[in-house]
C-alpha atoms as a PDB file:
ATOM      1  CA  UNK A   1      23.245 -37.480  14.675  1.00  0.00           C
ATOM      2  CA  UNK A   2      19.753 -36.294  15.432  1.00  0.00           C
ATOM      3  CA  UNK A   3      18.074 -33.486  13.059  1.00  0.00           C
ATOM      4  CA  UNK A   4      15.579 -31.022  14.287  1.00  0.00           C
ATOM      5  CA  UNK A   5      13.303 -28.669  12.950  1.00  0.00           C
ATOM      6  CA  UNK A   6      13.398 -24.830  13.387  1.00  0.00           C
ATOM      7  CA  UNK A   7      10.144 -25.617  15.337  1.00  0.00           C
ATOM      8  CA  UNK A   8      12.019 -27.346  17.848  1.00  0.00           C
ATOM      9  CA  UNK A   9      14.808 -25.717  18.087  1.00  0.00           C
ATOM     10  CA  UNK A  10      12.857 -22.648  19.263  1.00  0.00           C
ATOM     11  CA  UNK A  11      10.561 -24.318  21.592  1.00  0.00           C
ATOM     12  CA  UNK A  12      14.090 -25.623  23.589  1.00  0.00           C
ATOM     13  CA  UNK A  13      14.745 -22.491  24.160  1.00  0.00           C
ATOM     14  CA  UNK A  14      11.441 -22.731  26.866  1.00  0.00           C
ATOM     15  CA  UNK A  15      12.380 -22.941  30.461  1.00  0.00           C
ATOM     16  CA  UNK A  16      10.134 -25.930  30.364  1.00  0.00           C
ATOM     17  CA  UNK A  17      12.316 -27.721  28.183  1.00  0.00           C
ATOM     18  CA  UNK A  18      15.787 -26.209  28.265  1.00  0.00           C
ATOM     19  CA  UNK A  19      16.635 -29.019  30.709  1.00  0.00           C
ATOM     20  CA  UNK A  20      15.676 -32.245  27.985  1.00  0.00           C
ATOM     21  CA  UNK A  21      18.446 -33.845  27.174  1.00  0.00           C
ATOM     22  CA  UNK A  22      19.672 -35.092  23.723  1.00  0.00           C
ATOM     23  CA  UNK A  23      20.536 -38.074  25.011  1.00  0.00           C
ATOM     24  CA  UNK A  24      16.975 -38.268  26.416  1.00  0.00           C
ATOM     25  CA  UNK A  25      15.538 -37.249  23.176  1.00  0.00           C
ATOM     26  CA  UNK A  26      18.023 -40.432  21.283  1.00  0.00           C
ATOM     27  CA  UNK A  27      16.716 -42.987  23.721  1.00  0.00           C
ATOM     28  CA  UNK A  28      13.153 -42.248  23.132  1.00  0.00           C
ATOM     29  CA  UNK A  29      13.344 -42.226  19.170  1.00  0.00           C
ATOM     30  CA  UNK A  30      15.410 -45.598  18.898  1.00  0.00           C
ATOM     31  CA  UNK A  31      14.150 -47.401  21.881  1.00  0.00           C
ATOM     32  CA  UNK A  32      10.522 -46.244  22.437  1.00  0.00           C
ATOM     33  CA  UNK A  33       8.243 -47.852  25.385  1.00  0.00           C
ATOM     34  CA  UNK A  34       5.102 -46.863  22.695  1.00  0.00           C
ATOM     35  CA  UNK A  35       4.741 -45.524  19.324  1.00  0.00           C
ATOM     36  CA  UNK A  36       1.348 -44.031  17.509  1.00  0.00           C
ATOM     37  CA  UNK A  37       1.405 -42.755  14.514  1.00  0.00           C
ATOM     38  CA  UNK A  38      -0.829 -39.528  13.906  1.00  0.00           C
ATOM     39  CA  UNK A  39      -3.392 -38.203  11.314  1.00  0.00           C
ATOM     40  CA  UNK A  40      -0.937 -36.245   9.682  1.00  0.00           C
ATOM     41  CA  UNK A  41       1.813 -38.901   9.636  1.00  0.00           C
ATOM     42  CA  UNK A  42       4.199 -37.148  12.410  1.00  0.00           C
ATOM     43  CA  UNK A  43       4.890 -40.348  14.708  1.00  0.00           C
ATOM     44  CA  UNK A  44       4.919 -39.954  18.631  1.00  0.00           C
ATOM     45  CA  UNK A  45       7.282 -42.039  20.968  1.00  0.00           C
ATOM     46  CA  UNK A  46       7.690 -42.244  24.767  1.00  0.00           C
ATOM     47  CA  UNK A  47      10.712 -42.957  26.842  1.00  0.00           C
ATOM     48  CA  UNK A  48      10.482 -42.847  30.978  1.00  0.00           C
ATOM     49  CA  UNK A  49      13.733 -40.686  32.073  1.00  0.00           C
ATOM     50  CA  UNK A  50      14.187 -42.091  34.995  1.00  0.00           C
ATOM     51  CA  UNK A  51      16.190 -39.026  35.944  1.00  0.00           C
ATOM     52  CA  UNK A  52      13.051 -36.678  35.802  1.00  0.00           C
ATOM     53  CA  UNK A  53      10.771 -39.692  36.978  1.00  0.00           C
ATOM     54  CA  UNK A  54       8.086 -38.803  33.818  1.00  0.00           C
ATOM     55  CA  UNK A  55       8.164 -39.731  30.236  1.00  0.00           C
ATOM     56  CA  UNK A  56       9.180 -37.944  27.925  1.00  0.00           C
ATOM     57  CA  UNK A  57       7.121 -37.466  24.669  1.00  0.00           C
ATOM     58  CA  UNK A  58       9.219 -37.113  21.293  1.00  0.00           C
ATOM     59  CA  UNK A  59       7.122 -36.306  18.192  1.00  0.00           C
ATOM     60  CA  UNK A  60       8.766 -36.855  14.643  1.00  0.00           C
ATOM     61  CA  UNK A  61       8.035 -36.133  11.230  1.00  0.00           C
ATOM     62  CA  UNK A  62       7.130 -38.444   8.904  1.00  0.00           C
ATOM     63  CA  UNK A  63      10.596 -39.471   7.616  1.00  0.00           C
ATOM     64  CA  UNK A  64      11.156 -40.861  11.323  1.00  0.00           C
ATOM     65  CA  UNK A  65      14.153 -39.296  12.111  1.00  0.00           C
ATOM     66  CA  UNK A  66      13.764 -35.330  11.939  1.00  0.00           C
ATOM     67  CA  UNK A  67      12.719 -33.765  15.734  1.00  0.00           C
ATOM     68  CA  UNK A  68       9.961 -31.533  16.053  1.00  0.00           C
ATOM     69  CA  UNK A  69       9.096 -31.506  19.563  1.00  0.00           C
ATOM     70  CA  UNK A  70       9.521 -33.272  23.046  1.00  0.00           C
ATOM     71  CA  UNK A  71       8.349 -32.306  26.546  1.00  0.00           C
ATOM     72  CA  UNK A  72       7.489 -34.413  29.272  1.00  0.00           C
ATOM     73  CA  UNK A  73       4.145 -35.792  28.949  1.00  0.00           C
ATOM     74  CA  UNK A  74       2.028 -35.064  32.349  1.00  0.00           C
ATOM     75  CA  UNK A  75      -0.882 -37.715  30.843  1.00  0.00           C
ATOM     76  CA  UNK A  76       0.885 -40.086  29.538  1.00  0.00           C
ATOM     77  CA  UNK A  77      -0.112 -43.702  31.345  1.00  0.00           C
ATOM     78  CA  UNK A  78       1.297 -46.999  30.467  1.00  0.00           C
END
Protein backbone atom coordinates (compact mmCIF):
# COMPACT_ATOMS: atom_id res chain seq x y z
CA UNK A 1 0.00 0.00 0.00
CA UNK A 2 1.45 3.36 -0.88
CA UNK A 3 0.91 6.46 1.67
CA UNK A 4 0.70 9.99 0.55
CA UNK A 5 0.76 13.23 1.97
CA UNK A 6 -2.11 15.82 1.98
CA UNK A 7 0.43 17.68 -0.28
CA UNK A 8 0.04 15.19 -2.83
CA UNK A 9 -3.07 14.30 -2.67
CA UNK A 10 -4.08 17.86 -3.64
CA UNK A 11 -1.62 18.43 -6.30
CA UNK A 12 -3.38 15.03 -8.17
CA UNK A 13 -6.14 16.73 -8.33
CA UNK A 14 -4.06 19.02 -11.28
CA UNK A 15 -5.04 18.28 -14.80
CA UNK A 16 -1.34 17.84 -15.21
CA UNK A 17 -1.27 14.97 -13.09
CA UNK A 18 -4.75 13.51 -12.74
CA UNK A 19 -3.65 11.02 -15.42
CA UNK A 20 -0.32 9.42 -13.16
CA UNK A 21 -0.97 6.29 -12.33
CA UNK A 22 -0.46 4.46 -8.96
CA UNK A 23 0.91 1.81 -10.51
CA UNK A 24 3.30 4.28 -12.19
CA UNK A 25 3.99 5.94 -8.97
CA UNK A 26 4.81 1.90 -7.27
CA UNK A 27 7.21 1.14 -10.07
CA UNK A 28 9.21 4.22 -9.67
CA UNK A 29 9.59 4.00 -5.73
CA UNK A 30 10.62 0.17 -5.69
CA UNK A 31 12.37 -0.09 -8.94
CA UNK A 32 13.96 3.34 -9.63
CA UNK A 33 16.29 3.95 -12.90
CA UNK A 34 18.09 6.84 -10.36
CA UNK A 35 17.83 7.94 -6.89
CA UNK A 36 19.34 11.38 -5.18
CA UNK A 37 18.79 12.15 -2.06
CA UNK A 38 18.10 15.98 -1.26
CA UNK A 39 19.26 18.68 1.27
CA UNK A 40 16.39 18.22 3.29
CA UNK A 41 16.40 14.39 3.24
CA UNK A 42 13.14 13.95 0.87
CA UNK A 43 14.65 11.30 -1.72
CA UNK A 44 13.82 11.64 -5.56
CA UNK A 45 13.38 8.55 -7.94
CA UNK A 46 12.74 8.21 -11.70
CA UNK A 47 10.90 5.58 -13.61
CA UNK A 48 10.42 5.93 -17.71
CA UNK A 49 6.50 5.10 -18.31
CA UNK A 50 6.80 3.87 -21.33
CA UNK A 51 3.11 4.56 -21.77
CA UNK A 52 3.61 8.45 -21.60
CA UNK A 53 7.17 8.05 -23.27
CA UNK A 54 8.80 10.52 -20.24
CA UNK A 55 9.89 9.74 -16.79
CA UNK A 56 8.22 10.18 -14.23
CA UNK A 57 9.73 11.92 -11.10
CA UNK A 58 8.49 10.56 -7.56
CA UNK A 59 9.76 12.56 -4.55
CA UNK A 60 9.50 10.90 -0.97
CA UNK A 61 9.94 11.84 2.43
CA UNK A 62 12.52 10.85 4.41
CA UNK A 63 11.05 7.60 5.83
CA UNK A 64 11.16 6.33 2.04
CA UNK A 65 7.88 5.26 1.66
CA UNK A 66 5.34 8.27 2.25
CA UNK A 67 4.43 10.20 -1.41
CA UNK A 68 4.69 13.75 -1.68
CA UNK A 69 4.79 14.48 -5.22
CA UNK A 70 5.30 13.04 -8.84
CA UNK A 71 4.95 14.64 -12.28
CA UNK A 72 6.68 13.87 -15.29
CA UNK A 73 10.01 15.33 -15.37
CA UNK A 74 10.49 17.45 -18.81
CA UNK A 75 14.58 17.69 -17.84
CA UNK A 76 15.23 14.74 -16.68
CA UNK A 77 18.26 13.01 -18.96
CA UNK A 78 19.77 9.69 -18.36
Amino acid sequence: MIKFTQYFLHTRERPDRKRIRDEWILEAVRHPIREAVQSDGRIRRWKWIEEEDKYLRVILLPDGETVHNAFFDRDFKE
